[in-house]
PDB file of N, CA and C in Angstrom:
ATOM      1  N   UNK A   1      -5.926  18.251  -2.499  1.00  0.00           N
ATOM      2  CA  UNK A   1      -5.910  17.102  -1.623  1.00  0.00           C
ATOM      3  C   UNK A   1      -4.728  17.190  -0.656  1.00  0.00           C
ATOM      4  N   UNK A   2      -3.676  17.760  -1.289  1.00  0.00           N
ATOM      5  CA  UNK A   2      -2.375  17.808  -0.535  1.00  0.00           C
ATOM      6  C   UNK A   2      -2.685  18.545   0.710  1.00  0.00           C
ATOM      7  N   UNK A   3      -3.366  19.649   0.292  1.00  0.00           N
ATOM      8  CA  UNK A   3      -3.628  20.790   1.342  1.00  0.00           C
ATOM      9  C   UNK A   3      -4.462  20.088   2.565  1.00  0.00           C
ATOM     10  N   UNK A   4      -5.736  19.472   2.118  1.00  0.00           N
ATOM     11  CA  UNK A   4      -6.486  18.789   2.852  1.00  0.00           C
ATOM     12  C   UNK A   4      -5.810  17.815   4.001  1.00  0.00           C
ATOM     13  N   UNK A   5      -4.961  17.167   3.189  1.00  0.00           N
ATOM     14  CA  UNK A   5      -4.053  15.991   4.165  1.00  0.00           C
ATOM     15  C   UNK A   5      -3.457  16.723   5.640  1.00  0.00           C
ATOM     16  N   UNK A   6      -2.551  17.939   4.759  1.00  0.00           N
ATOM     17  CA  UNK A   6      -1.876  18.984   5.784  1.00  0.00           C
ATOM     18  C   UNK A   6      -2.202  19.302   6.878  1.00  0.00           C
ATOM     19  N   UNK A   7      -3.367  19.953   6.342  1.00  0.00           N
ATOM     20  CA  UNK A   7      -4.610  20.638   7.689  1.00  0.00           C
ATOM     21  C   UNK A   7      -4.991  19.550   8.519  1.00  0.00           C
ATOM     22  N   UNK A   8      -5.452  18.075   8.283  1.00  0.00           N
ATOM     23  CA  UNK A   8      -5.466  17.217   9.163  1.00  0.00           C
ATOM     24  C   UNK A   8      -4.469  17.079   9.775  1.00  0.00           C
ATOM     25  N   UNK A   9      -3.020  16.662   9.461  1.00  0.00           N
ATOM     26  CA  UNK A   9      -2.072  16.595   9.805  1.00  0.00           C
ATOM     27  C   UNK A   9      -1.613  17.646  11.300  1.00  0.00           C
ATOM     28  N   UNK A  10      -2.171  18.480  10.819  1.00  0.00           N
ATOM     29  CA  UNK A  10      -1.678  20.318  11.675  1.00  0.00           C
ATOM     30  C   UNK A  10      -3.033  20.003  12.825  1.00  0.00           C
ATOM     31  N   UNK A  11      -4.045  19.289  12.835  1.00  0.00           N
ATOM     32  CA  UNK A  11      -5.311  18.877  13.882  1.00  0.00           C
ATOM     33  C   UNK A  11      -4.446  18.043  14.206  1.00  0.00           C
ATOM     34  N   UNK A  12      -4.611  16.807  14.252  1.00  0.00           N
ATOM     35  CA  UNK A  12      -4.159  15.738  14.758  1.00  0.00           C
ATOM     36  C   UNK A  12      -2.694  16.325  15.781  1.00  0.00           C
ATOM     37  N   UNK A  13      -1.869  17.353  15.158  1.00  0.00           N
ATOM     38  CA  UNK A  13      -0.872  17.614  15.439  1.00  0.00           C
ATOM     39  C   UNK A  13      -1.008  18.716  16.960  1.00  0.00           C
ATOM     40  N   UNK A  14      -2.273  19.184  17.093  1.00  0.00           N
ATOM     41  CA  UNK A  14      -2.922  20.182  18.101  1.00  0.00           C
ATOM     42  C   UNK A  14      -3.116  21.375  17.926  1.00  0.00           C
ATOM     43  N   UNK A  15      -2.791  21.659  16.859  1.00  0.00           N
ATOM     44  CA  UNK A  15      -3.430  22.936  16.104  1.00  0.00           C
ATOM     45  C   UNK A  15      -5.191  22.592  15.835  1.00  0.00           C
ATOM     46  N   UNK A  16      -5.925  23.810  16.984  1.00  0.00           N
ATOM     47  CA  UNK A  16      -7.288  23.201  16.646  1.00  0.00           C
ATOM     48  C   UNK A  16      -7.532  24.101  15.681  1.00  0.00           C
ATOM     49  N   UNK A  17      -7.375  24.965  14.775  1.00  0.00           N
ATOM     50  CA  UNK A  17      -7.538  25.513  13.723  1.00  0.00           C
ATOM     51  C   UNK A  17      -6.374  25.964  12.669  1.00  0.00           C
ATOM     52  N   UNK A  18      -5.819  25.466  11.914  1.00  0.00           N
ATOM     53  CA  UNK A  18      -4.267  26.098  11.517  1.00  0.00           C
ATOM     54  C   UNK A  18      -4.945  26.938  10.338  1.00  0.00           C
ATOM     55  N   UNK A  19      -3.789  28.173   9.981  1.00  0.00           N
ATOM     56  CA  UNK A  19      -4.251  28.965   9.272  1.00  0.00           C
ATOM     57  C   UNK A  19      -3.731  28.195   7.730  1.00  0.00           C
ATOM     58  N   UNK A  20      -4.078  29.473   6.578  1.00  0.00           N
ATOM     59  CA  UNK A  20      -3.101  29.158   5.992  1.00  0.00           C
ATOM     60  C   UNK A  20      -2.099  29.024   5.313  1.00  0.00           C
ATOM     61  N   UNK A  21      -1.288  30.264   5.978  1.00  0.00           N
ATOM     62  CA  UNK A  21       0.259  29.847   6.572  1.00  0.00           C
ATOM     63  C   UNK A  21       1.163  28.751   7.186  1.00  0.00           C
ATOM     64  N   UNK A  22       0.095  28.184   8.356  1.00  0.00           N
ATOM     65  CA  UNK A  22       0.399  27.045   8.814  1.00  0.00           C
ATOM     66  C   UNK A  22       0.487  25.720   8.096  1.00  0.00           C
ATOM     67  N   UNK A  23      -0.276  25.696   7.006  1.00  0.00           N
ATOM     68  CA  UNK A  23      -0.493  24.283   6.163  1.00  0.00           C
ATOM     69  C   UNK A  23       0.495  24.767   5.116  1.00  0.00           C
ATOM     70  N   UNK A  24       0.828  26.067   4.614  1.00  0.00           N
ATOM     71  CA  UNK A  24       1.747  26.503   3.526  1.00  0.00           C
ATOM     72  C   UNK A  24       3.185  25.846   3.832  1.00  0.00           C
ATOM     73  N   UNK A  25       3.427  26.322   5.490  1.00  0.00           N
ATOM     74  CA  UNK A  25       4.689  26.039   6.298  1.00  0.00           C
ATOM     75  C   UNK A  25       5.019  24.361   6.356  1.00  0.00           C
ATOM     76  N   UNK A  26       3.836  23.678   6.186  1.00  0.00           N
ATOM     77  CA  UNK A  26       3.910  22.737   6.896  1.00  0.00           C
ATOM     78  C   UNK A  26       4.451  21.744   5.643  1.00  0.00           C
ATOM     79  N   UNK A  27       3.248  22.349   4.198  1.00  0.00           N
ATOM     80  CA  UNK A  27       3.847  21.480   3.264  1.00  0.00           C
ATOM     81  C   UNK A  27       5.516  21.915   2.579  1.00  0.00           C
ATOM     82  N   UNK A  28       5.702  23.207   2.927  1.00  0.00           N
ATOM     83  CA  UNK A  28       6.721  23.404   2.252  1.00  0.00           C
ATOM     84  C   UNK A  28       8.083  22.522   3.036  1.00  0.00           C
ATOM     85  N   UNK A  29       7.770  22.492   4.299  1.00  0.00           N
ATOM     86  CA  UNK A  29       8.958  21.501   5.404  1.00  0.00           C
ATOM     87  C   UNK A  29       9.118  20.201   5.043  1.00  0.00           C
ATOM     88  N   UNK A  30       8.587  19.628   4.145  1.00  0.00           N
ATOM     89  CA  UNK A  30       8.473  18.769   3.099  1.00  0.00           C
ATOM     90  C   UNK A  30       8.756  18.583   1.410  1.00  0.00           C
ATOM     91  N   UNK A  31       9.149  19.918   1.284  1.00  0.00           N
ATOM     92  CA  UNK A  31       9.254  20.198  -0.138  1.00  0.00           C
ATOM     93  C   UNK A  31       8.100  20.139  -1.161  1.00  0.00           C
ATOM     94  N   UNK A  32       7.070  20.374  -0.693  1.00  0.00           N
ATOM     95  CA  UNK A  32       5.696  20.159  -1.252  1.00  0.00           C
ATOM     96  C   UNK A  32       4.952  22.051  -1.552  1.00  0.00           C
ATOM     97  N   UNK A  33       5.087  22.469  -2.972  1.00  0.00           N
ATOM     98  CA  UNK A  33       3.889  23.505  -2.731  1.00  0.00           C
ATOM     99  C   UNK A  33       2.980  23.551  -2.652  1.00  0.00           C
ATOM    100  N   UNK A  34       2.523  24.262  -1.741  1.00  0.00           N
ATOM    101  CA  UNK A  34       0.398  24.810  -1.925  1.00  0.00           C
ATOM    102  C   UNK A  34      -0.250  25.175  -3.166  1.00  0.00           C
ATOM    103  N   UNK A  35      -1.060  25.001  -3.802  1.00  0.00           N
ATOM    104  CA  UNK A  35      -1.980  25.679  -4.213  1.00  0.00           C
ATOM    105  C   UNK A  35      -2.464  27.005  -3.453  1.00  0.00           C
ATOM    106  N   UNK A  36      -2.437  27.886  -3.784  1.00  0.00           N
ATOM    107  CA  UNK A  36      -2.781  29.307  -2.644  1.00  0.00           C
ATOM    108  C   UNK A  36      -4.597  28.918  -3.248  1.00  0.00           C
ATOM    109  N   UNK A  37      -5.130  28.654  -4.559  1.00  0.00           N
ATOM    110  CA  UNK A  37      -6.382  28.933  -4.923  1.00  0.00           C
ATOM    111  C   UNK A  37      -7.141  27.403  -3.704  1.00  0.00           C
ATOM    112  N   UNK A  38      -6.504  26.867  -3.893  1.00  0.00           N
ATOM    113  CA  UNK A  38      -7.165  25.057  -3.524  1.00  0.00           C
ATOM    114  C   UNK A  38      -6.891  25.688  -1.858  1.00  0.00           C
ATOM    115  N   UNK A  39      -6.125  26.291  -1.421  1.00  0.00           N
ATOM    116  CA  UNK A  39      -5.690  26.474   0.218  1.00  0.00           C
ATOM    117  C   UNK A  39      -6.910  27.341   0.699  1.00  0.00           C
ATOM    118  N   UNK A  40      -6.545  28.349  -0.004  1.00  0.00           N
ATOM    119  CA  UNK A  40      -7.444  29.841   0.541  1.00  0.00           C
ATOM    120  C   UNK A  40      -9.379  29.289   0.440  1.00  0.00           C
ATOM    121  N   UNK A  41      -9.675  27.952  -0.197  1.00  0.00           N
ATOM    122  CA  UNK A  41     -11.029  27.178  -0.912  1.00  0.00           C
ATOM    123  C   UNK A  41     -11.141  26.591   0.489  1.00  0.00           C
ATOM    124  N   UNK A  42     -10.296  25.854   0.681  1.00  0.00           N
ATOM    125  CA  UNK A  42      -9.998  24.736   2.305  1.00  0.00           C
ATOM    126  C   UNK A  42     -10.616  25.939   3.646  1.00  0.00           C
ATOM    127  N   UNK A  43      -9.518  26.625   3.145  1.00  0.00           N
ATOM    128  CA  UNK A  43      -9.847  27.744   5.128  1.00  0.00           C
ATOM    129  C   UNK A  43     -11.021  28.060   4.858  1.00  0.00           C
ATOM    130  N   UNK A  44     -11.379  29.035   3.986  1.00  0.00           N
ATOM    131  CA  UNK A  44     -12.466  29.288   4.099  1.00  0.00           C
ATOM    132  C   UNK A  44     -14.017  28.660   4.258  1.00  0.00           C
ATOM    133  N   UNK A  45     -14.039  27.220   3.559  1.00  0.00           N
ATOM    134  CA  UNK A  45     -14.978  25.991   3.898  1.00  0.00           C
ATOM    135  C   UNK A  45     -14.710  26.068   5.361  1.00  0.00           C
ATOM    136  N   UNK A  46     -13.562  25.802   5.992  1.00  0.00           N
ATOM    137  CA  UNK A  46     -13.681  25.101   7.200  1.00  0.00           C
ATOM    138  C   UNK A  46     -13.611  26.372   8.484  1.00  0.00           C
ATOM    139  N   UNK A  47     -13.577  27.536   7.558  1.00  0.00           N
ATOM    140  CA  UNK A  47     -13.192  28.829   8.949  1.00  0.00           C
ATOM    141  C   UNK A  47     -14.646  28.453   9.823  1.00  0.00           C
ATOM    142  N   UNK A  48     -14.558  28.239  11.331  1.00  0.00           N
ATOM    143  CA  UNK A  48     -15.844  28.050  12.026  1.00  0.00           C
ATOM    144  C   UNK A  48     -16.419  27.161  12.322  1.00  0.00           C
ATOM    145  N   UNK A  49     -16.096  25.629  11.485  1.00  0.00           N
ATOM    146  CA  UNK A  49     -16.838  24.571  11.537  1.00  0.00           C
ATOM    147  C   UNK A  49     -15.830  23.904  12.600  1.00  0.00           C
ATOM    148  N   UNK A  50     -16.248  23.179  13.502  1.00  0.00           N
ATOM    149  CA  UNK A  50     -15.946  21.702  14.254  1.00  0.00           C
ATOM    150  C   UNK A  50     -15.692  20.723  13.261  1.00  0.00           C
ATOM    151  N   UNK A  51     -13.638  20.487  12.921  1.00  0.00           N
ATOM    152  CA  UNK A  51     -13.368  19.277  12.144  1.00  0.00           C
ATOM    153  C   UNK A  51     -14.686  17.689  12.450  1.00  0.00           C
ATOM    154  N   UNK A  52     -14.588  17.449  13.970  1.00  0.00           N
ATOM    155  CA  UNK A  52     -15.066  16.099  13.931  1.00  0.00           C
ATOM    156  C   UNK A  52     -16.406  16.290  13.392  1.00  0.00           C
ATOM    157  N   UNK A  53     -17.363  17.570  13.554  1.00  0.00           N
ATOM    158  CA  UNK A  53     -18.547  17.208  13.071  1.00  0.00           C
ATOM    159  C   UNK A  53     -18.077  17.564  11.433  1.00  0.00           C
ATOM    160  N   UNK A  54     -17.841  18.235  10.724  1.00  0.00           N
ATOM    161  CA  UNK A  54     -17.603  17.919   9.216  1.00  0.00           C
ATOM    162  C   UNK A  54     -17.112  16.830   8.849  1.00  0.00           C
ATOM    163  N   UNK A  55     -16.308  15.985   9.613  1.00  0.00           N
ATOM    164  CA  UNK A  55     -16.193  14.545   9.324  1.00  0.00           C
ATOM    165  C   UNK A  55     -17.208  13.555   9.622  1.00  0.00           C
ATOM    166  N   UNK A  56     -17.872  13.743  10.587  1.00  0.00           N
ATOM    167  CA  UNK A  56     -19.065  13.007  10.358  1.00  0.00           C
ATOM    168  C   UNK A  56     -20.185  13.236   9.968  1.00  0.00           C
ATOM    169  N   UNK A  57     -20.481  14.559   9.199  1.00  0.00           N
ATOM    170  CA  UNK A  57     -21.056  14.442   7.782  1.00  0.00           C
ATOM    171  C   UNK A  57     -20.812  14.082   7.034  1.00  0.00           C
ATOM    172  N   UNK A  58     -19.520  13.970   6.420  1.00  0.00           N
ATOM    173  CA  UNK A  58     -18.970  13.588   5.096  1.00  0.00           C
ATOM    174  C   UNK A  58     -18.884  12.143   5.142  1.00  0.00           C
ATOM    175  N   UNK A  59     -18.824  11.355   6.224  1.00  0.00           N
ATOM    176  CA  UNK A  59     -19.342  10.112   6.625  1.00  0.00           C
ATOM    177  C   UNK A  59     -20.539   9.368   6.413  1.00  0.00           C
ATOM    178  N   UNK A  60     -20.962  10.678   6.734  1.00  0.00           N
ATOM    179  CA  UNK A  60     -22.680   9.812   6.405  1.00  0.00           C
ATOM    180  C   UNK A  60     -23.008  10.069   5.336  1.00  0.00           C
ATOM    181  N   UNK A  61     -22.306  11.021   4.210  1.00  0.00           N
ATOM    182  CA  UNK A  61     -22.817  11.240   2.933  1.00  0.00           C
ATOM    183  C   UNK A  61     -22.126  10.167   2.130  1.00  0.00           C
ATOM    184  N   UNK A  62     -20.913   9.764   2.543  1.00  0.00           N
ATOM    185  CA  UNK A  62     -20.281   8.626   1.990  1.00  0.00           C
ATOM    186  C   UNK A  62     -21.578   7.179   2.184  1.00  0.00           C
ATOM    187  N   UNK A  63     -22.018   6.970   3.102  1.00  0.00           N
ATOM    188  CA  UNK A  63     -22.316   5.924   3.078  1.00  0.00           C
ATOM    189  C   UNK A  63     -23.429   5.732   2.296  1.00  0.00           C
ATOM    190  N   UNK A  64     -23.895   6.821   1.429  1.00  0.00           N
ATOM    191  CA  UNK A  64     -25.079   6.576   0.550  1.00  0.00           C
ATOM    192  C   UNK A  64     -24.483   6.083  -0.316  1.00  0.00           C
ATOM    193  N   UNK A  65     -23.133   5.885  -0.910  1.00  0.00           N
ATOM    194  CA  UNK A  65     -22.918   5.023  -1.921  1.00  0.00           C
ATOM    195  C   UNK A  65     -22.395   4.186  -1.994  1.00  0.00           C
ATOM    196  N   UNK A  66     -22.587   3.189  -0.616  1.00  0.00           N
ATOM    197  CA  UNK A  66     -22.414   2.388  -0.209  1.00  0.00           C
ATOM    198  C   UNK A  66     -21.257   1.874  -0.183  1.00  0.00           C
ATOM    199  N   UNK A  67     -20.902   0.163   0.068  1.00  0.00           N
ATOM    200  CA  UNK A  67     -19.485  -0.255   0.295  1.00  0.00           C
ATOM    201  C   UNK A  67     -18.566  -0.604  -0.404  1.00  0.00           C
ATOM    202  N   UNK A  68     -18.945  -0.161  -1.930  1.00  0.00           N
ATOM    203  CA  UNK A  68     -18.590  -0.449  -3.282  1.00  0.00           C
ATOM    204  C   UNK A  68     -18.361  -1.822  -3.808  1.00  0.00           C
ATOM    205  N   UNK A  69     -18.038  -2.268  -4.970  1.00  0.00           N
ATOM    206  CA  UNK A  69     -18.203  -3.324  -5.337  1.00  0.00           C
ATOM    207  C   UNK A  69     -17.818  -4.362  -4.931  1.00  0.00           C
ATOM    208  N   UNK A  70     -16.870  -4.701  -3.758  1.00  0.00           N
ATOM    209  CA  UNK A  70     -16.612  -5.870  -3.183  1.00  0.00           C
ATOM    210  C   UNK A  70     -15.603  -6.775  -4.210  1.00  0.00           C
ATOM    211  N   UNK A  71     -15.079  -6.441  -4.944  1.00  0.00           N
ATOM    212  CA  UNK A  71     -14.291  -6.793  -5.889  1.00  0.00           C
ATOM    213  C   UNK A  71     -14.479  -7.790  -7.054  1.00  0.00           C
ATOM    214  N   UNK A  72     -13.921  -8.415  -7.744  1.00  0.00           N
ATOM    215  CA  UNK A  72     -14.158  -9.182  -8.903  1.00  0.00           C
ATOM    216  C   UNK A  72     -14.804 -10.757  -8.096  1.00  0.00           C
ATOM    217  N   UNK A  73     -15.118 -11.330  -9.046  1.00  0.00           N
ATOM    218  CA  UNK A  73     -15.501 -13.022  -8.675  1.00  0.00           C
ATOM    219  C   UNK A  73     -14.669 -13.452  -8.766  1.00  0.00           C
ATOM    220  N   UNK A  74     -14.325 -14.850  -8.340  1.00  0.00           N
ATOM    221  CA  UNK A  74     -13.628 -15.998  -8.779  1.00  0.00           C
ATOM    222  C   UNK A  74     -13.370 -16.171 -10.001  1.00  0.00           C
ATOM    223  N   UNK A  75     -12.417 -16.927 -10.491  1.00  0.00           N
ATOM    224  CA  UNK A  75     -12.286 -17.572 -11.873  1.00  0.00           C
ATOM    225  C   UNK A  75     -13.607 -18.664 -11.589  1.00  0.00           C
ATOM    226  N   UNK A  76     -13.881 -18.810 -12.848  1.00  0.00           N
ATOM    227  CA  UNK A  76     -14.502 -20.656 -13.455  1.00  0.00           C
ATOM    228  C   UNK A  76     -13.619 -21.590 -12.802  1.00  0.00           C
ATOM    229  N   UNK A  77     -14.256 -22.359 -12.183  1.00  0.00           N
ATOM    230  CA  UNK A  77     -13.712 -23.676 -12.003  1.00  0.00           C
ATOM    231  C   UNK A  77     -13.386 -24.491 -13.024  1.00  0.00           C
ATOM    232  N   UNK A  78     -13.601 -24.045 -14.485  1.00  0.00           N
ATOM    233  CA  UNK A  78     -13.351 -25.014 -15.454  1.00  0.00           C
ATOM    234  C   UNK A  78     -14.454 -25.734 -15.509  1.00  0.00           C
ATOM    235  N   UNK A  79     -14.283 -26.875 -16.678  1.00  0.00           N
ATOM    236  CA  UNK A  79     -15.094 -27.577 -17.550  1.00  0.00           C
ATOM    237  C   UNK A  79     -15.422 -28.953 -16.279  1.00  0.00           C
ATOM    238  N   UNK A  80     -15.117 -29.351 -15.450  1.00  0.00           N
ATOM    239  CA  UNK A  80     -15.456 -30.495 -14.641  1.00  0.00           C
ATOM    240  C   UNK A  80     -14.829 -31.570 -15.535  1.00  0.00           C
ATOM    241  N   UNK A  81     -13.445 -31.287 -16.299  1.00  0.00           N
ATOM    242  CA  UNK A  81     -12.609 -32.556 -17.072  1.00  0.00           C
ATOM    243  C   UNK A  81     -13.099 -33.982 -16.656  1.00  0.00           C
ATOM    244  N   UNK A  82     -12.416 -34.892 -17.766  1.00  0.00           N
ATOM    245  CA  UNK A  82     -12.216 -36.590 -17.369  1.00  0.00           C
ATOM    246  C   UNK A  82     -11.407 -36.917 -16.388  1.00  0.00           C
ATOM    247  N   UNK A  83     -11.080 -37.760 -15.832  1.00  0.00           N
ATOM    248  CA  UNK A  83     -10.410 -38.238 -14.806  1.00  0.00           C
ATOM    249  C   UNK A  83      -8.828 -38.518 -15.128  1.00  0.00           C
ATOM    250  N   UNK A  84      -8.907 -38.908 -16.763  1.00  0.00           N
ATOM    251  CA  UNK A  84      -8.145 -39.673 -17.372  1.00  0.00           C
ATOM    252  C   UNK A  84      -6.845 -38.469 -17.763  1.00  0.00           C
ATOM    253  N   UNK A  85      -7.630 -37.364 -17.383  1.00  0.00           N
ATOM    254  CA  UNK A  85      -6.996 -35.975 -18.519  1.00  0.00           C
ATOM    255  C   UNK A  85      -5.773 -35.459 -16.936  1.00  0.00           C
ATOM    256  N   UNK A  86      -6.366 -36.180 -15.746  1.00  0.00           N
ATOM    257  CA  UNK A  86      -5.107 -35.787 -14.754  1.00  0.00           C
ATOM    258  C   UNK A  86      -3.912 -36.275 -14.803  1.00  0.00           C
ATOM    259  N   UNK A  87      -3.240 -35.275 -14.634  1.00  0.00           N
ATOM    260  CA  UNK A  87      -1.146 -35.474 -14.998  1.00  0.00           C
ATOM    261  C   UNK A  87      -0.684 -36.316 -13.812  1.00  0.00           C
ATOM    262  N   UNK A  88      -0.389 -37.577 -14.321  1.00  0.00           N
ATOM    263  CA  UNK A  88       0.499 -38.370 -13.578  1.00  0.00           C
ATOM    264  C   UNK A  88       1.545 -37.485 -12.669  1.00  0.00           C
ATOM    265  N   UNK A  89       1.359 -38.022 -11.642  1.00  0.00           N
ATOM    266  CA  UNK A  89       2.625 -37.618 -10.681  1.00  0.00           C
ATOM    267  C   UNK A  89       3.842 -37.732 -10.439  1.00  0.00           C
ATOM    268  N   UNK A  90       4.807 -36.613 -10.469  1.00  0.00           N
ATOM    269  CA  UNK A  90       6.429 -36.867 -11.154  1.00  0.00           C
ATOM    270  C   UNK A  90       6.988 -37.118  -9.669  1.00  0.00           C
ATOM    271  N   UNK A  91       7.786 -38.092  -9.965  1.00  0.00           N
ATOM    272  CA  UNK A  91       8.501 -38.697  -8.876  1.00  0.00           C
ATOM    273  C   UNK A  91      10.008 -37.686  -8.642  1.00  0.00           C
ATOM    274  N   UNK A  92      10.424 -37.185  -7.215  1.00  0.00           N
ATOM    275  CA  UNK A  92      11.377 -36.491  -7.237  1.00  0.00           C
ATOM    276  C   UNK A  92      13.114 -37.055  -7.471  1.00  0.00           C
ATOM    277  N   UNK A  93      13.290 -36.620  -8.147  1.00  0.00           N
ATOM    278  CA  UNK A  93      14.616 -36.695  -8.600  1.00  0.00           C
ATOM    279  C   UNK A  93      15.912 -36.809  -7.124  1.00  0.00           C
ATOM    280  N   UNK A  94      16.450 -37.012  -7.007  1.00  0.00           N
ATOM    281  CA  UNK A  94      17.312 -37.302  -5.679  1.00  0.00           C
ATOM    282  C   UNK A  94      18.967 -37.109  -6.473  1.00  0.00           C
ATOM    283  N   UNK A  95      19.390 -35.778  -6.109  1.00  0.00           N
ATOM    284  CA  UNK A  95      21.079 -35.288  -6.192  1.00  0.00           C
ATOM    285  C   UNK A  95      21.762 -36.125  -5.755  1.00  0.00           C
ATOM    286  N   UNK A  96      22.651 -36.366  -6.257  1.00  0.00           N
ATOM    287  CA  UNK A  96      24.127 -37.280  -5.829  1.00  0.00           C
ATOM    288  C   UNK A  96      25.049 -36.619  -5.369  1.00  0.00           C
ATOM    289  N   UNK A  97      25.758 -36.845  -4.420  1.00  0.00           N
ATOM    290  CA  UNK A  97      26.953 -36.192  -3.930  1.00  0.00           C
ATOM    291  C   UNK A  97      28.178 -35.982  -4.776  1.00  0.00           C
ATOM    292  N   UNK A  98      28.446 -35.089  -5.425  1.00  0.00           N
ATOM    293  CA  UNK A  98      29.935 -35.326  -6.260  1.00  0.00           C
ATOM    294  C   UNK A  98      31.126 -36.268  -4.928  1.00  0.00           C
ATOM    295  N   UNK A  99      32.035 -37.028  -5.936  1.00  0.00           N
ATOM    296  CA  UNK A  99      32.465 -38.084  -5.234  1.00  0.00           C
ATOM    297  C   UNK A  99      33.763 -36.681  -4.390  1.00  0.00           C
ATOM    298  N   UNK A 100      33.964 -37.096  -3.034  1.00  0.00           N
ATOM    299  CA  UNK A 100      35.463 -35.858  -2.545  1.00  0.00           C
ATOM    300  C   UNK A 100      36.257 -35.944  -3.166  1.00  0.00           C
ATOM    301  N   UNK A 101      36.674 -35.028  -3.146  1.00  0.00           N
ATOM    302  CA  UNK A 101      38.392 -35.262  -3.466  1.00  0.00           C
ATOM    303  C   UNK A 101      39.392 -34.439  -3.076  1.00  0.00           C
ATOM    304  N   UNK A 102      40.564 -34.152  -2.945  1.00  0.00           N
ATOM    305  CA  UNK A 102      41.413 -33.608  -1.929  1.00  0.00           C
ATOM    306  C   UNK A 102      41.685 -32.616  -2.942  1.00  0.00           C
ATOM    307  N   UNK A 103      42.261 -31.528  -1.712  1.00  0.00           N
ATOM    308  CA  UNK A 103      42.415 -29.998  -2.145  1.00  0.00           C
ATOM    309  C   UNK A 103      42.644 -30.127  -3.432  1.00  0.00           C
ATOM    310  N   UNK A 104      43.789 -30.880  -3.904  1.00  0.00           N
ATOM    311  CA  UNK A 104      44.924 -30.815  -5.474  1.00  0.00           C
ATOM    312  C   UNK A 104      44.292 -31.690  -6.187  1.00  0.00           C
ATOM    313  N   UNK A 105      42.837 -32.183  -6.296  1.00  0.00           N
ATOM    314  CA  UNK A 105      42.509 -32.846  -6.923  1.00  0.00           C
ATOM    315  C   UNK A 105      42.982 -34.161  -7.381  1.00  0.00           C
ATOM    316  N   UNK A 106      43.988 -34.442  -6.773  1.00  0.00           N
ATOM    317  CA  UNK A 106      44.734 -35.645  -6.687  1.00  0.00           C
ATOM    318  C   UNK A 106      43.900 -36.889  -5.959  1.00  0.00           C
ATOM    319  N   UNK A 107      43.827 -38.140  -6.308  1.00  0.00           N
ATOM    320  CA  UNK A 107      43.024 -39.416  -5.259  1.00  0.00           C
ATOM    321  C   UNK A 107      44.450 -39.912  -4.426  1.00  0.00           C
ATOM    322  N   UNK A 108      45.466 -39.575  -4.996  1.00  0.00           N
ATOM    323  CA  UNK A 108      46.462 -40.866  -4.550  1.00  0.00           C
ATOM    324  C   UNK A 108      47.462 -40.863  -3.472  1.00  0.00           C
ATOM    325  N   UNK A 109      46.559 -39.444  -2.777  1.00  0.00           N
ATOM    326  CA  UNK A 109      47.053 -39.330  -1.262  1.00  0.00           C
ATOM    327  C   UNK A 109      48.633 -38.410  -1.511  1.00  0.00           C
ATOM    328  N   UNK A 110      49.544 -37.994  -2.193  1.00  0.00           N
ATOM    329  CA  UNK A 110      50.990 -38.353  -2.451  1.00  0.00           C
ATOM    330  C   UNK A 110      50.946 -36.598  -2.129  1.00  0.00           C
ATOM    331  N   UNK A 111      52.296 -36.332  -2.259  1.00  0.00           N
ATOM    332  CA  UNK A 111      53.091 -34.669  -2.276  1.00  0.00           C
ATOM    333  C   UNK A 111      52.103 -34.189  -3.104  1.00  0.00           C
ATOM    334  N   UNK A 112      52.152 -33.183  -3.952  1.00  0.00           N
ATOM    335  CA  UNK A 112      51.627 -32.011  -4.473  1.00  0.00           C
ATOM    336  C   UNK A 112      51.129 -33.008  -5.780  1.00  0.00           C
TER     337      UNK A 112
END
């Protein structure tokens, strides 16, 4: 897959065919090794073919299995409870200012 990414990477990049050396070079400038078996599998599939048309085969073979599951459902809404079973509403609490007091903790105005 790594390799695969590469070689796009090296298209997109304007290499209309990179070898592969070029995808070896490219992952190693990254600190990433090749597979030489998974690399040498890649060139050779793609030695000759037009990337955009192998992508839009593999496009249209994707879409036979359609758009996949669309993810989970919702929870249950629950049981449709009593009326009686809803939690009273808590009234907010309101902070008090600690009362001032001067640097030295002193009220009585005086020296230190």
């Amino acid at each position: 897959m790594k390799e695969m990414a590469a070689y796009l990477m090296l298209v997109l990049g304007g290499t209309e065919s990179p070898s592969a050396d070029d995808v070896t070079k490219a992952l190693a400038s990254v600190g990433v090794e090749a597979d030489a078996d998974a690399l040498n599998n890649l060139i050779s599939e793609l030695d000759g073919k037009d990337l955009g048309e192998v992508l839009e085969a593999g496009s249209g073979l994707l879409a036979k299995f359609g758009s996949g599951g669309g993810g989970g459902g919702g929870g249950g809404g629950g049981g449709g409870g009593d009326a009686e079973e809803a939690e009273p509403e808590k009234e907010e609490e309101v902070e008090e200012a600690p009362p001032a007091v001067d640097m030295f903790g002193g009220g009585d105005g005086g020296d230190y």
